[in-house]
PDB file of N, CA and C in Angstrom:
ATOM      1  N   UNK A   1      34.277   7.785   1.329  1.00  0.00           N
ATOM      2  CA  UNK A   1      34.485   9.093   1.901  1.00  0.00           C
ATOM      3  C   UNK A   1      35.543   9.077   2.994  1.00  0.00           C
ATOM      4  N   UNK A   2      35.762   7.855   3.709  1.00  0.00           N
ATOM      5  CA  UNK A   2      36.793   7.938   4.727  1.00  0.00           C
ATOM      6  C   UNK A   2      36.157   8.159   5.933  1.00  0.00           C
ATOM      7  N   UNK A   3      34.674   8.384   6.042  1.00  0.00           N
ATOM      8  CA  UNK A   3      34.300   8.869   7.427  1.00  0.00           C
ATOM      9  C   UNK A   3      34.166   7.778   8.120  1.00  0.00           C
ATOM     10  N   UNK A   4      33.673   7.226   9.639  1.00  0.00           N
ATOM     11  CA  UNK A   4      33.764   6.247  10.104  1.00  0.00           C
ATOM     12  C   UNK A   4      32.055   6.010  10.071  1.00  0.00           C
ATOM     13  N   UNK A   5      31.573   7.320  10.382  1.00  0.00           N
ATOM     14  CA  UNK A   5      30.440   7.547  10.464  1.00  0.00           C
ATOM     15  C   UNK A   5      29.452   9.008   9.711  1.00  0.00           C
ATOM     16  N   UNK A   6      28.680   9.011   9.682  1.00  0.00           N
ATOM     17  CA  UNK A   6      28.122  10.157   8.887  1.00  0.00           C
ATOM     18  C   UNK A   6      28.550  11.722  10.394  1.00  0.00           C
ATOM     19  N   UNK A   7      29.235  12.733   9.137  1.00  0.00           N
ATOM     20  CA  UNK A   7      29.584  13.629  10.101  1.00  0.00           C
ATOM     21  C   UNK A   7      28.482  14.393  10.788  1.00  0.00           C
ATOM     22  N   UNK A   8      27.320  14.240  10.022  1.00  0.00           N
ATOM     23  CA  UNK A   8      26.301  14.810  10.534  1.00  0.00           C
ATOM     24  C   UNK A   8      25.585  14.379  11.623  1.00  0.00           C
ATOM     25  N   UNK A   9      25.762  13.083  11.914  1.00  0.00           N
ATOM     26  CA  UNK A   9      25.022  12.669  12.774  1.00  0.00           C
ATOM     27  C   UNK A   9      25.976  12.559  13.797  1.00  0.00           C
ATOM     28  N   UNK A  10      27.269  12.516  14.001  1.00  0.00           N
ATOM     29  CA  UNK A  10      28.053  12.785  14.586  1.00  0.00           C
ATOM     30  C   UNK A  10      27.996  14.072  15.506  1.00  0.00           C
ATOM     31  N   UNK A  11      27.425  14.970  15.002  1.00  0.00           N
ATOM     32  CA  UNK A  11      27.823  16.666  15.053  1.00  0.00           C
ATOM     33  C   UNK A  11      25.947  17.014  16.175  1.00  0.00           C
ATOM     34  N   UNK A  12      24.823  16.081  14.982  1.00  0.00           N
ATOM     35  CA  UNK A  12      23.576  16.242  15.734  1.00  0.00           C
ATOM     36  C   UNK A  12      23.354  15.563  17.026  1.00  0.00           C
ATOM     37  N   UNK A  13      23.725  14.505  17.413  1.00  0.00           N
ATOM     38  CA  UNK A  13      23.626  13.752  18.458  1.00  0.00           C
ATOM     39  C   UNK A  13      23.495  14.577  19.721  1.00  0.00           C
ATOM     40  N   UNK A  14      24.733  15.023  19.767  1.00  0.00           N
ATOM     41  CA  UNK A  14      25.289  15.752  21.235  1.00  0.00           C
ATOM     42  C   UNK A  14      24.302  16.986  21.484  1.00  0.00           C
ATOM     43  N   UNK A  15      24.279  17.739  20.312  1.00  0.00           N
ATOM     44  CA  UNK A  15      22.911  18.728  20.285  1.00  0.00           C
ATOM     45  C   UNK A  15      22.069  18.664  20.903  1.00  0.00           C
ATOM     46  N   UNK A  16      21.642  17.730  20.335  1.00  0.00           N
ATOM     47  CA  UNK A  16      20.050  17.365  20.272  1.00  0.00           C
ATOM     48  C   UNK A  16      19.502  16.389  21.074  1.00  0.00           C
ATOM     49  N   UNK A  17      20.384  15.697  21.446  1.00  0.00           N
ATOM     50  CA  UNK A  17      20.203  14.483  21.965  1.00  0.00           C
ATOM     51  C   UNK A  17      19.737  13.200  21.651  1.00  0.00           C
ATOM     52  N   UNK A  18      20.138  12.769  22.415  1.00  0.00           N
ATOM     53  CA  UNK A  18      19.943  10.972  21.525  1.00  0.00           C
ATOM     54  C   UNK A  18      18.127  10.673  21.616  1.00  0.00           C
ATOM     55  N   UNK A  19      17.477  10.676  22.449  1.00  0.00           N
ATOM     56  CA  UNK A  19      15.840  10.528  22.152  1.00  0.00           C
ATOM     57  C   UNK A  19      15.188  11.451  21.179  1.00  0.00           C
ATOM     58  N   UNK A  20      16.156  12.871  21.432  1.00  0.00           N
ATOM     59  CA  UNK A  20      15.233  13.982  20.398  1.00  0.00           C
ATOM     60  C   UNK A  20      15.625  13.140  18.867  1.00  0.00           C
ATOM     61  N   UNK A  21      17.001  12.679  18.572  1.00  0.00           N
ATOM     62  CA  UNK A  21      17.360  11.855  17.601  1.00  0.00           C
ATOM     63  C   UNK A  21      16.175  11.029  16.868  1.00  0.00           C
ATOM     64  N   UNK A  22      15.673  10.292  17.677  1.00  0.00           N
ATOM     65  CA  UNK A  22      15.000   8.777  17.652  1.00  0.00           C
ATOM     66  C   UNK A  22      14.115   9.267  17.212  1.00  0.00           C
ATOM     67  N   UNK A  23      13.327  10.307  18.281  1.00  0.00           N
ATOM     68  CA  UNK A  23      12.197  10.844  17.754  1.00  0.00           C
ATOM     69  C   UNK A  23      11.576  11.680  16.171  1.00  0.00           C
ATOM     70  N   UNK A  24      13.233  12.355  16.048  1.00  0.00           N
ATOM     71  CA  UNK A  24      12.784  12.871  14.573  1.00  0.00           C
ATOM     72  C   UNK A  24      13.163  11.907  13.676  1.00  0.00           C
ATOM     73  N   UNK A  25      13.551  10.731  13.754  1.00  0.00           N
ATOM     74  CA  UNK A  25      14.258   9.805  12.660  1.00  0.00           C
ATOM     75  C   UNK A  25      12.697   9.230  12.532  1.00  0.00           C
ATOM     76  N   UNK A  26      11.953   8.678  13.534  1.00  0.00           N
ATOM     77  CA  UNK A  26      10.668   8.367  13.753  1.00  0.00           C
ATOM     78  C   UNK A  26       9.816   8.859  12.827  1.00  0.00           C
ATOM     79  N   UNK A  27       9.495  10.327  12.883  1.00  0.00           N
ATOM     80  CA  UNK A  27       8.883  11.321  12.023  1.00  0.00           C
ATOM     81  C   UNK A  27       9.111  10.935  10.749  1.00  0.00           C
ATOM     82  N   UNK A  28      10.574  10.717  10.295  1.00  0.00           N
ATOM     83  CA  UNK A  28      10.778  10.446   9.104  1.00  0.00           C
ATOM     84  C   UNK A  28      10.884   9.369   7.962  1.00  0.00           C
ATOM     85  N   UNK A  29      10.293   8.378   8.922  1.00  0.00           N
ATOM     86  CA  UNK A  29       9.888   6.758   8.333  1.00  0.00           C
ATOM     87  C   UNK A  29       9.263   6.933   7.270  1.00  0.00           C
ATOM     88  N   UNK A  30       8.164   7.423   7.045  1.00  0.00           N
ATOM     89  CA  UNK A  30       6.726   7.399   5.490  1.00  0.00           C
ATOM     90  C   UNK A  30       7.843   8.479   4.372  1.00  0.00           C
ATOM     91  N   UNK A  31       8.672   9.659   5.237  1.00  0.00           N
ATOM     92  CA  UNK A  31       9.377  10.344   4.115  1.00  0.00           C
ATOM     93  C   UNK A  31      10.192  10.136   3.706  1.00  0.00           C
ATOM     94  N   UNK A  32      11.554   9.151   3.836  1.00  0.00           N
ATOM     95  CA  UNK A  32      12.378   9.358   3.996  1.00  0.00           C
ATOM     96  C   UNK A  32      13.276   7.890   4.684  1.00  0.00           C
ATOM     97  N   UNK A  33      12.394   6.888   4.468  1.00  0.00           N
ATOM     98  CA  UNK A  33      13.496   5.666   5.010  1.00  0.00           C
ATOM     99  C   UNK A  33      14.617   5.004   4.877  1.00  0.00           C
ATOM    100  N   UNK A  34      15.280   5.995   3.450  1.00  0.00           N
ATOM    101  CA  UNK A  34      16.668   5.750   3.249  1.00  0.00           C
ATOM    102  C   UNK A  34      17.460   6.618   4.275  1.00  0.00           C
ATOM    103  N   UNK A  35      17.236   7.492   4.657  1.00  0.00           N
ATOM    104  CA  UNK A  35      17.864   7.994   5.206  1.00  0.00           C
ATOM    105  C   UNK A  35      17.708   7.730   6.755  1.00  0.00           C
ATOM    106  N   UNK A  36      16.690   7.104   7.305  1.00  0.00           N
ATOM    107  CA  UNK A  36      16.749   6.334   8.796  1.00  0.00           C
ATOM    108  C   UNK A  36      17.418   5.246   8.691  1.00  0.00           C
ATOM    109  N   UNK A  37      17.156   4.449   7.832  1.00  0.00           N
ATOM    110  CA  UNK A  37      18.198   3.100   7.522  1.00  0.00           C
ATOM    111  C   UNK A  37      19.718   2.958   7.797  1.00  0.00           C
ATOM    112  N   UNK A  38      19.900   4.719   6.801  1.00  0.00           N
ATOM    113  CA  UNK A  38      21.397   4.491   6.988  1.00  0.00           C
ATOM    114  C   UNK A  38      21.953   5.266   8.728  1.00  0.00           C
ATOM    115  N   UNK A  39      20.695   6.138   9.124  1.00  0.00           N
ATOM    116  CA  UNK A  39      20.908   6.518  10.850  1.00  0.00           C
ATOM    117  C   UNK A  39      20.900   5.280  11.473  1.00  0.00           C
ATOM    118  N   UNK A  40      20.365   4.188  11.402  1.00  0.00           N
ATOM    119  CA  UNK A  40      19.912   3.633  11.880  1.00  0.00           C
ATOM    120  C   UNK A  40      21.348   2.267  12.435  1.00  0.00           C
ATOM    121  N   UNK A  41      21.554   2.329  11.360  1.00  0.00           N
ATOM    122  CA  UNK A  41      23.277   1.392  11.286  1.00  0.00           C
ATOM    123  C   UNK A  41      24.103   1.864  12.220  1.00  0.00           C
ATOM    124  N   UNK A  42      24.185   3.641  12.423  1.00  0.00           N
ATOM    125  CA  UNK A  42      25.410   4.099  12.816  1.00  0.00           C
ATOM    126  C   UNK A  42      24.759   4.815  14.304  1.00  0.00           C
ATOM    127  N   UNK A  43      23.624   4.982  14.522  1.00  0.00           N
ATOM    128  CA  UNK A  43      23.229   5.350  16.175  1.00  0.00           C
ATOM    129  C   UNK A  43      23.396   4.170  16.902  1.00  0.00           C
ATOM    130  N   UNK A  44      23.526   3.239  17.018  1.00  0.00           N
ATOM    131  CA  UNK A  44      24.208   2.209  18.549  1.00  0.00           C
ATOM    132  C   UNK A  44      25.799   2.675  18.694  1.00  0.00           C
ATOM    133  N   UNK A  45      26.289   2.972  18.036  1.00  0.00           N
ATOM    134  CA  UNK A  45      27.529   3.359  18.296  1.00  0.00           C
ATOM    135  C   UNK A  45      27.337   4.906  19.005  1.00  0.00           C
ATOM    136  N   UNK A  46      26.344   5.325  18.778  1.00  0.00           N
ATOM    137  CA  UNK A  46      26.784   6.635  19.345  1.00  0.00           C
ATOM    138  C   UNK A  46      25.941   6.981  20.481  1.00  0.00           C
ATOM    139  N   UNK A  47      25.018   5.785  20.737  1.00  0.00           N
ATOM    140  CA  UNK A  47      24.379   6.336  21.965  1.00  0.00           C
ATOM    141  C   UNK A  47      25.189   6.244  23.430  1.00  0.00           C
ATOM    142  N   UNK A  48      24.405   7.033  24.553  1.00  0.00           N
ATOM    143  CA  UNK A  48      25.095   7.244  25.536  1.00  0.00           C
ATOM    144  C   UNK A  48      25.069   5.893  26.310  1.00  0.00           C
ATOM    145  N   UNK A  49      26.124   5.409  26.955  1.00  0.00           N
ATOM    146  CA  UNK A  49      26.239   4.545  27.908  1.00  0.00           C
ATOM    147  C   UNK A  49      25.316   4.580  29.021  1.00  0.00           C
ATOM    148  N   UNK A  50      24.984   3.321  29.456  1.00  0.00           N
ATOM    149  CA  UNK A  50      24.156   3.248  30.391  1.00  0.00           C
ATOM    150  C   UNK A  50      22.696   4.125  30.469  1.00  0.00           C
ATOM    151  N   UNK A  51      22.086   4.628  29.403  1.00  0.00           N
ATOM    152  CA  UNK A  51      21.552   5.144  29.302  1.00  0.00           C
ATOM    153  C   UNK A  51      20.208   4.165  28.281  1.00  0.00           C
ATOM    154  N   UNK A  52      19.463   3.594  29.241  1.00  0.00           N
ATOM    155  CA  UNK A  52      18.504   2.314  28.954  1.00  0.00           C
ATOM    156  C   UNK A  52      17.241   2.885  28.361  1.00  0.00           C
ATOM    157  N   UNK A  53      16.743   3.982  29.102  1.00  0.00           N
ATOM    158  CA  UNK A  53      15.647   4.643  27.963  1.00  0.00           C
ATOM    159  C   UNK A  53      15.721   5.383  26.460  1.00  0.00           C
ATOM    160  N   UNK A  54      17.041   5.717  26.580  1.00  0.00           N
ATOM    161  CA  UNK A  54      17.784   5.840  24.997  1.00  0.00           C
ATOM    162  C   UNK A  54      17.966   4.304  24.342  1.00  0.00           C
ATOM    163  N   UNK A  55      17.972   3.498  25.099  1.00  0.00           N
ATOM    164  CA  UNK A  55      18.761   2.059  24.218  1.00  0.00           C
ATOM    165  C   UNK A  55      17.112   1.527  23.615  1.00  0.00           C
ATOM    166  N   UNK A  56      15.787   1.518  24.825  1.00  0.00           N
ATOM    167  CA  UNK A  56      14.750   1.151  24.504  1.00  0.00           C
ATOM    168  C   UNK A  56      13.538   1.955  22.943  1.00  0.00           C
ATOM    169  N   UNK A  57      14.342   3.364  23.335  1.00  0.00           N
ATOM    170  CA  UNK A  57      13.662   4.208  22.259  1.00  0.00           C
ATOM    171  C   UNK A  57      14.430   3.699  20.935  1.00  0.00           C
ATOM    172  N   UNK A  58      15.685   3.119  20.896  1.00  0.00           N
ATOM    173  CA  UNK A  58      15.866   2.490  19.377  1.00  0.00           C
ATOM    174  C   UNK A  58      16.072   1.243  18.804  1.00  0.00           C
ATOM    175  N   UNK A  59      15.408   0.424  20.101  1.00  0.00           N
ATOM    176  CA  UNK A  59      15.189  -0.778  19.986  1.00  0.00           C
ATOM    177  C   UNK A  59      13.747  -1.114  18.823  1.00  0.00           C
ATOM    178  N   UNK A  60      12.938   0.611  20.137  1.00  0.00           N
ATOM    179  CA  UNK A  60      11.515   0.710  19.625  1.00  0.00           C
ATOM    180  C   UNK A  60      11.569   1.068  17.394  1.00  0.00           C
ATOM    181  N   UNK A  61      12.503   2.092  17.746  1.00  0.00           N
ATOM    182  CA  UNK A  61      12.632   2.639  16.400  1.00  0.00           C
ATOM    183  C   UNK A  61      13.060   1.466  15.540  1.00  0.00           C
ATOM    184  N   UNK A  62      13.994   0.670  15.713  1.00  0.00           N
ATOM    185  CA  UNK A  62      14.197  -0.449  14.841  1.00  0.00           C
ATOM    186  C   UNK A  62      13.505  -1.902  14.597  1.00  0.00           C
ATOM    187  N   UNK A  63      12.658  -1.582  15.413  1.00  0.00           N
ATOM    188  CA  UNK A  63      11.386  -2.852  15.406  1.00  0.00           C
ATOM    189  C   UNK A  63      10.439  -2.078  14.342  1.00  0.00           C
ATOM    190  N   UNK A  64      10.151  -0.798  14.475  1.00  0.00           N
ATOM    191  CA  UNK A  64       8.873  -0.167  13.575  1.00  0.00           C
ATOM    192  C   UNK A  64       9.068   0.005  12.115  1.00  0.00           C
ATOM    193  N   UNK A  65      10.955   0.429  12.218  1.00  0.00           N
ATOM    194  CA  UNK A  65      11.473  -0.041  10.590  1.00  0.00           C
ATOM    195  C   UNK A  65      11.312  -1.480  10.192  1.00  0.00           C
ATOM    196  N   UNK A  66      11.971  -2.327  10.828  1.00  0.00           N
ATOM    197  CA  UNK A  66      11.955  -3.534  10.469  1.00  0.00           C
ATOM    198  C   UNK A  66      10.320  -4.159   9.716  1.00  0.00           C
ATOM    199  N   UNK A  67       9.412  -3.906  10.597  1.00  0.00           N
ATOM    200  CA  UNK A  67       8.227  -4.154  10.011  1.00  0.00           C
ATOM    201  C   UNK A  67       7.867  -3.424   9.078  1.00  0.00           C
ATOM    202  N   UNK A  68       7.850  -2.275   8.909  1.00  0.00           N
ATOM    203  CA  UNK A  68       7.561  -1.514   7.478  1.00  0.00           C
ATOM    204  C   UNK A  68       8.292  -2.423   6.274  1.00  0.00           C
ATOM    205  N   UNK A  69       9.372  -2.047   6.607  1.00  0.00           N
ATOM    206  CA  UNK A  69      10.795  -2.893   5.446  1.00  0.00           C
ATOM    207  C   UNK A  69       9.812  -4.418   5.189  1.00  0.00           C
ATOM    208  N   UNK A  70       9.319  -5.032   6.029  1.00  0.00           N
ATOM    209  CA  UNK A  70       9.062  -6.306   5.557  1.00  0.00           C
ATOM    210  C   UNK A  70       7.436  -6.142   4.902  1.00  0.00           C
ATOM    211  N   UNK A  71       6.917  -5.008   5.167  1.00  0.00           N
ATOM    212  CA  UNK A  71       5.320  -4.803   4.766  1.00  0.00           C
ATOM    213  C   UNK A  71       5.596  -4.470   3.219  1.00  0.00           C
ATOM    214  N   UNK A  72       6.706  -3.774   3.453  1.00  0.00           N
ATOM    215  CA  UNK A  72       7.079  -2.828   1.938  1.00  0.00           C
ATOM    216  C   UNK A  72       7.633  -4.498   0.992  1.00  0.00           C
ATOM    217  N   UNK A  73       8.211  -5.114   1.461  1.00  0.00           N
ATOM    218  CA  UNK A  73       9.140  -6.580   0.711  1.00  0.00           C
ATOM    219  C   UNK A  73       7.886  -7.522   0.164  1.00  0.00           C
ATOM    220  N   UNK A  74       6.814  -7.467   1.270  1.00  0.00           N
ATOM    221  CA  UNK A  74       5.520  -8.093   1.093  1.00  0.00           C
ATOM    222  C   UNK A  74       4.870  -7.217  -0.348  1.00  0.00           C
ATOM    223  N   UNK A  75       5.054  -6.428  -0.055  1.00  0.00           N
ATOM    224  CA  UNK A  75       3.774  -5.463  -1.083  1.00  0.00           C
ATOM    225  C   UNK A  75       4.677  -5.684  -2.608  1.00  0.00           C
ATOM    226  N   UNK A  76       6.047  -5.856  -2.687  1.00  0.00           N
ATOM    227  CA  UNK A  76       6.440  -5.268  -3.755  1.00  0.00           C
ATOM    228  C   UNK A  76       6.631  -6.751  -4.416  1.00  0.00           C
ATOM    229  N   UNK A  77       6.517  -7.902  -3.487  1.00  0.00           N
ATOM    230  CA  UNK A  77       6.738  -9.342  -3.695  1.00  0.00           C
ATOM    231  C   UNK A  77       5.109  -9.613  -4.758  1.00  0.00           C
ATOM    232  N   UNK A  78       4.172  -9.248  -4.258  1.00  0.00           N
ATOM    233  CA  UNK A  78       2.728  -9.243  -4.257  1.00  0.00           C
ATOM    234  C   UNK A  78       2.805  -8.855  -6.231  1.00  0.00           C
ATOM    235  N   UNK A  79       2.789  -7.289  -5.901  1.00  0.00           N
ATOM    236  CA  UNK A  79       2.283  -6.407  -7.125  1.00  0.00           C
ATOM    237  C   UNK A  79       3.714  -7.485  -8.304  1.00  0.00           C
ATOM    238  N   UNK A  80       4.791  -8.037  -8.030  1.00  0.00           N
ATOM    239  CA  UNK A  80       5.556  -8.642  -9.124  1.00  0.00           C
ATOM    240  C   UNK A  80       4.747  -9.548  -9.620  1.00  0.00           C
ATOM    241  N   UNK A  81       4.378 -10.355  -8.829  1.00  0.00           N
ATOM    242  CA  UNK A  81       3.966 -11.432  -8.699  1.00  0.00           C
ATOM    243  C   UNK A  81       2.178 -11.673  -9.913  1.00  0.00           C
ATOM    244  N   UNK A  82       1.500 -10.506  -9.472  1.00  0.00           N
ATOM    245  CA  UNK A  82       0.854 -10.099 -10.470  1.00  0.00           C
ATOM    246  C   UNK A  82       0.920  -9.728 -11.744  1.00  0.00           C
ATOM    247  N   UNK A  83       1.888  -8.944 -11.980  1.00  0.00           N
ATOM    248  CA  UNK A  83       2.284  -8.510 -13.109  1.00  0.00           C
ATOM    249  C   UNK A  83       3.173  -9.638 -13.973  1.00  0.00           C
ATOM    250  N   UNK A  84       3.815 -10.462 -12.987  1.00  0.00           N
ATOM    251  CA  UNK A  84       4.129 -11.615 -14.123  1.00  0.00           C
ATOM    252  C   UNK A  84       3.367 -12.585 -14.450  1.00  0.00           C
ATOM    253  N   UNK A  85       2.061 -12.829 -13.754  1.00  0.00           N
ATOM    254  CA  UNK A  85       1.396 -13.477 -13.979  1.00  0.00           C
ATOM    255  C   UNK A  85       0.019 -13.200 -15.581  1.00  0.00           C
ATOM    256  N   UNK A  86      -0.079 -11.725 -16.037  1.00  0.00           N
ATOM    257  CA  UNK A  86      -0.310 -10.919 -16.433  1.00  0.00           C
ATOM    258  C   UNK A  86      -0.285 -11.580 -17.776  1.00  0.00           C
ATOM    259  N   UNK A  87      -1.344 -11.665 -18.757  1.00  0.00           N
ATOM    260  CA  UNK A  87      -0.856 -11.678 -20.412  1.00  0.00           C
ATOM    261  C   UNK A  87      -0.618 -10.229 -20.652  1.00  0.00           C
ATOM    262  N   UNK A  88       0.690 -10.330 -21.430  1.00  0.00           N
ATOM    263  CA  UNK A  88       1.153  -8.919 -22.182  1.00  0.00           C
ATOM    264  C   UNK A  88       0.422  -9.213 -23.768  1.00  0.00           C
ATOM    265  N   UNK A  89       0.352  -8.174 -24.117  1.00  0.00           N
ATOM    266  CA  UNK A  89      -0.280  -8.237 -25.906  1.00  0.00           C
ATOM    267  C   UNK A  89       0.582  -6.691 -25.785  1.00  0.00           C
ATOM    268  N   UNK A  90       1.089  -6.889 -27.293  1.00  0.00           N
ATOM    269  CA  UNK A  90       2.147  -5.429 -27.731  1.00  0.00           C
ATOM    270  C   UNK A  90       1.233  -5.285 -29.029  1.00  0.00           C
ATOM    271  N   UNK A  91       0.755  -4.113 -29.367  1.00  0.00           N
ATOM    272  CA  UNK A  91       0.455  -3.305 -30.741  1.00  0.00           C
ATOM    273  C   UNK A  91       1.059  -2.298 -30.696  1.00  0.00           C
ATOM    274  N   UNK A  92       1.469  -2.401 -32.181  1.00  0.00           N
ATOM    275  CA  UNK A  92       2.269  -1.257 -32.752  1.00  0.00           C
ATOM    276  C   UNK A  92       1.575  -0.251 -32.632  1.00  0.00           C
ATOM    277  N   UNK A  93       1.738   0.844 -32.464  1.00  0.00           N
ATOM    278  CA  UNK A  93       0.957   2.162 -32.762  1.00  0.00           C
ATOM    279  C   UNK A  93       0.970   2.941 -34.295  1.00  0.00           C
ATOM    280  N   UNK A  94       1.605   2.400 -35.352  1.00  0.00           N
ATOM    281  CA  UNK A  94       2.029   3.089 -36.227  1.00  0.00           C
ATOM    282  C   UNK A  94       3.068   1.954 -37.094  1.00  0.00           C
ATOM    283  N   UNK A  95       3.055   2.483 -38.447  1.00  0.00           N
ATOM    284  CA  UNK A  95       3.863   2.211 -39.474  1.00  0.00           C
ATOM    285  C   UNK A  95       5.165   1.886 -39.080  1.00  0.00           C
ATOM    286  N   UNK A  96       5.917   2.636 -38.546  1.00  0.00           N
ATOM    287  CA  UNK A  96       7.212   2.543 -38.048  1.00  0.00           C
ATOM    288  C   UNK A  96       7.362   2.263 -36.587  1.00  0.00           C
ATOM    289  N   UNK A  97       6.900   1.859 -36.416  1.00  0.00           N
ATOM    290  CA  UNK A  97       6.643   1.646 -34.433  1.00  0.00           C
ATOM    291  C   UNK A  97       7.398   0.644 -34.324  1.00  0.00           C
ATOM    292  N   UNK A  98       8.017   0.748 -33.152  1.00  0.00           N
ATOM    293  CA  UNK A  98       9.234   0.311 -32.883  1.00  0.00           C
ATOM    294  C   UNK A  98       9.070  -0.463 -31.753  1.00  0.00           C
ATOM    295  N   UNK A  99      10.177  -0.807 -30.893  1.00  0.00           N
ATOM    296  CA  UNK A  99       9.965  -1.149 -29.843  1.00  0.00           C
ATOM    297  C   UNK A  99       9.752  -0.001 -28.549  1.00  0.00           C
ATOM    298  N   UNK A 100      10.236   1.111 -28.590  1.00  0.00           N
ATOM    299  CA  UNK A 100       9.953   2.264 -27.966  1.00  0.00           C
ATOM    300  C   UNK A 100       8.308   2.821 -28.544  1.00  0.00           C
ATOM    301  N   UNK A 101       8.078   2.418 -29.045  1.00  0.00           N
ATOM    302  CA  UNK A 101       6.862   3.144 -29.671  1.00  0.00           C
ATOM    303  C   UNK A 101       5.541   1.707 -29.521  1.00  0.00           C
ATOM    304  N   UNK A 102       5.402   1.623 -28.364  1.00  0.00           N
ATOM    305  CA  UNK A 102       4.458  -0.030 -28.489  1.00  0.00           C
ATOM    306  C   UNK A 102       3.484   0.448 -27.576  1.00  0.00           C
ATOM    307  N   UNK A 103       2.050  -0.187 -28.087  1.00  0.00           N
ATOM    308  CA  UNK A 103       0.750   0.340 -26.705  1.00  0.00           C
ATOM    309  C   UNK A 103       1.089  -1.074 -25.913  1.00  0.00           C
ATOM    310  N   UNK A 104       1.182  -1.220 -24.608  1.00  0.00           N
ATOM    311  CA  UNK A 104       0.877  -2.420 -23.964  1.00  0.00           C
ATOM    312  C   UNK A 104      -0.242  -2.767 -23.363  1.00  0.00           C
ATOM    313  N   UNK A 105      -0.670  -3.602 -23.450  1.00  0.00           N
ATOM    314  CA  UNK A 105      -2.119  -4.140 -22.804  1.00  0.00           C
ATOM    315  C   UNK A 105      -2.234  -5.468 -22.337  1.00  0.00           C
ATOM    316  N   UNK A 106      -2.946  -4.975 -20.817  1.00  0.00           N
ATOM    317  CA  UNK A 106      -2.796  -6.101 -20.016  1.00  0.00           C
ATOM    318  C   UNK A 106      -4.165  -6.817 -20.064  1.00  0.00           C
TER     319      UNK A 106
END
């Protein structure tokens, strides 16, 4: 796109301010963590100087992602891990049953 940074967050910052920021990016962890992830890259650049209770509120915010991200890496490591461990059995459903057309059973 050419931007340096997302224009939107560019444009919300000054608004809203940098804690009101933190705070709704916060809110939006369980909905929405692609889109804090990628706030998340580009707010140290835009917070205010010298301004230590803004620096601590996204220190806070990026410690609470970080652990989700690794709860979520855990969980999805887990449920693979099961499922390959898993006997597959394939029956056809039918005369012509295909490979799109298979019951699986675990």
């Amino acid at each position: 796109m050419g931007f340096n940074r997302p224009i939107w967050l560019k444009c919300v910052v000054p608004k809203l301010g940098f804690r009101r920021v933190i705070s709704t990016l916060d809110k939006k962890l369980d909905t929405d963590p692609v889109a804090v992830d990628k706030a998340l890259y580009w707010l140290p650049r835009l917070m205010p100087k010298g301004d230590m209770t803004s620096a601590q509120a996204l220190r806070e915010l990026q410690d609470v992602f970080a652990r989700r991200k690794d709860d979520a890496e855990r969980l999805a490591h887990s449920i693979k891990t099961v499922v390959e461990t898993k006997t597959v059995a394939v029956h056809p459903l039918g005369k012509r049953a295909g490979r799109r057309n298979a019951e699986i059973k675990f």
